[in-house]
C-alpha atoms as a PDB file:
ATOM      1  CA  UNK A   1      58.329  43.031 132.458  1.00  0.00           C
ATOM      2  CA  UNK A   2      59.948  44.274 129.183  1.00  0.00           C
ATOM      3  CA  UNK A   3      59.158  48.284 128.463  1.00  0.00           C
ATOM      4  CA  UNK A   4      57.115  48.441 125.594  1.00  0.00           C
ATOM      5  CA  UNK A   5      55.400  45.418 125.826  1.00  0.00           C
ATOM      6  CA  UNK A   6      51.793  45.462 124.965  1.00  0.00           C
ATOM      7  CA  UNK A   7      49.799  45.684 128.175  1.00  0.00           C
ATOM      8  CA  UNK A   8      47.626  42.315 127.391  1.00  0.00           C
ATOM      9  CA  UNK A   9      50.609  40.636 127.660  1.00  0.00           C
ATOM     10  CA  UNK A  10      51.735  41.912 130.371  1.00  0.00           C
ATOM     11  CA  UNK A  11      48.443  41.150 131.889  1.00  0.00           C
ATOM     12  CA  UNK A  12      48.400  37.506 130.989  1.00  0.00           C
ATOM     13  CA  UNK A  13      51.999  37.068 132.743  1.00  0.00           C
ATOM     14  CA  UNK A  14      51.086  39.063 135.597  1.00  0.00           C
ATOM     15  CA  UNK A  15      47.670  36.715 136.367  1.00  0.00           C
ATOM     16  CA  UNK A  16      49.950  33.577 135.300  1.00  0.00           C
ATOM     17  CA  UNK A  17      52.351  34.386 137.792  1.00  0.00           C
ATOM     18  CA  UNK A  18      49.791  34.653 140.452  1.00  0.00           C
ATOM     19  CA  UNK A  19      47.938  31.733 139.330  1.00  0.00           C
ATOM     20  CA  UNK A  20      51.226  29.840 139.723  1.00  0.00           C
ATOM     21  CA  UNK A  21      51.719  31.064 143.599  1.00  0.00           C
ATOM     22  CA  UNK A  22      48.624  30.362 144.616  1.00  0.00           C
ATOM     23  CA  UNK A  23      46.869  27.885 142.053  1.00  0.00           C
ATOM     24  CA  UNK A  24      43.298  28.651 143.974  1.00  0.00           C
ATOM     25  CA  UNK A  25      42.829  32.139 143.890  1.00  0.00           C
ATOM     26  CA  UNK A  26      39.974  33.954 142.753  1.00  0.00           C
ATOM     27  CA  UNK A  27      40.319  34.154 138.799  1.00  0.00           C
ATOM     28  CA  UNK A  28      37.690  36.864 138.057  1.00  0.00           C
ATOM     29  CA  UNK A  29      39.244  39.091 141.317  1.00  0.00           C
ATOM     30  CA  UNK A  30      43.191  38.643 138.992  1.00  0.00           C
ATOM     31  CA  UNK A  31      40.916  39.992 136.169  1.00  0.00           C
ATOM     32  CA  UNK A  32      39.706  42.709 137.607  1.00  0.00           C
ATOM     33  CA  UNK A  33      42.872  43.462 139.488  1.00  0.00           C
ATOM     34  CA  UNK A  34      44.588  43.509 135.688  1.00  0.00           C
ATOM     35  CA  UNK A  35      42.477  45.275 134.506  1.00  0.00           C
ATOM     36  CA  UNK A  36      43.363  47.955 136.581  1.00  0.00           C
ATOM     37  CA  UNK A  37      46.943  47.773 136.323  1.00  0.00           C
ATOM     38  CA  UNK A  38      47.555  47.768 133.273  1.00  0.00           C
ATOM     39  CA  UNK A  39      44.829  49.908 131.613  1.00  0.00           C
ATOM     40  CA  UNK A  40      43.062  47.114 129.619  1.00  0.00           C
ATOM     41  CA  UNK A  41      40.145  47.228 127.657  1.00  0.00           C
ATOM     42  CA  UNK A  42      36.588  45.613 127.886  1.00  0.00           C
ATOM     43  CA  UNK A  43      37.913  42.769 124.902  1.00  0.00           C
ATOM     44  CA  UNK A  44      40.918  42.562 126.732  1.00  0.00           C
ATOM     45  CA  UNK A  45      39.243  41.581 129.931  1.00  0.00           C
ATOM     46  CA  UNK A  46      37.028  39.104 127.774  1.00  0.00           C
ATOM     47  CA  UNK A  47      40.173  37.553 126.550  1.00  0.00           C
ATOM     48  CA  UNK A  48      41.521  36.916 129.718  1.00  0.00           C
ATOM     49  CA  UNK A  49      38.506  35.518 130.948  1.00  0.00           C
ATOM     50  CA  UNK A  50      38.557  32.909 128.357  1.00  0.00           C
ATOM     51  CA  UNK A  51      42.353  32.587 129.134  1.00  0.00           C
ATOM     52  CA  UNK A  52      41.489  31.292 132.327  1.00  0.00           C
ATOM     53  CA  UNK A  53      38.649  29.009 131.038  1.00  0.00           C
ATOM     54  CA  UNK A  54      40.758  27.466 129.096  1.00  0.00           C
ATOM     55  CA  UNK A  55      43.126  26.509 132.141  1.00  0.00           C
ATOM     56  CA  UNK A  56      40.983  24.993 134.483  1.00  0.00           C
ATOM     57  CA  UNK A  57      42.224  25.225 138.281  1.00  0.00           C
ATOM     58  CA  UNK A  58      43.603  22.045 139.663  1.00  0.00           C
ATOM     59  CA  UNK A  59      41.799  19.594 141.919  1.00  0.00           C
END
């Protein structure tokens, strides 16, 4: 991940990446996980809560 880069979007490539290893894993956990990691905020966990809405899993 680039230095600088604002930790949201760090975030959102982090749980992407995960999401793409292992297309069934518990969304809300990769939130909270996030959240942790890269310092977010209460909005930014909201975002990325309806990131993941927005991208259903797969059947």
């Amino acid at each position: 991940m680039a230095q600088g880069e604002a930790p949201l979007v760090q975030a959102v490539r982090w749980i992407d990446d995960r999401l793409r290893d292992d297309p069934h894993v518990n969304r809300l956990q990769l939130v909270e996980e996030a959240s942790k990691q890269f310092d977010l905020t209460p909005v930014d966990e909201e975002f990325l809560i309806r990131h993941l809405a927005a991208h259903p899993k797969p059947a």
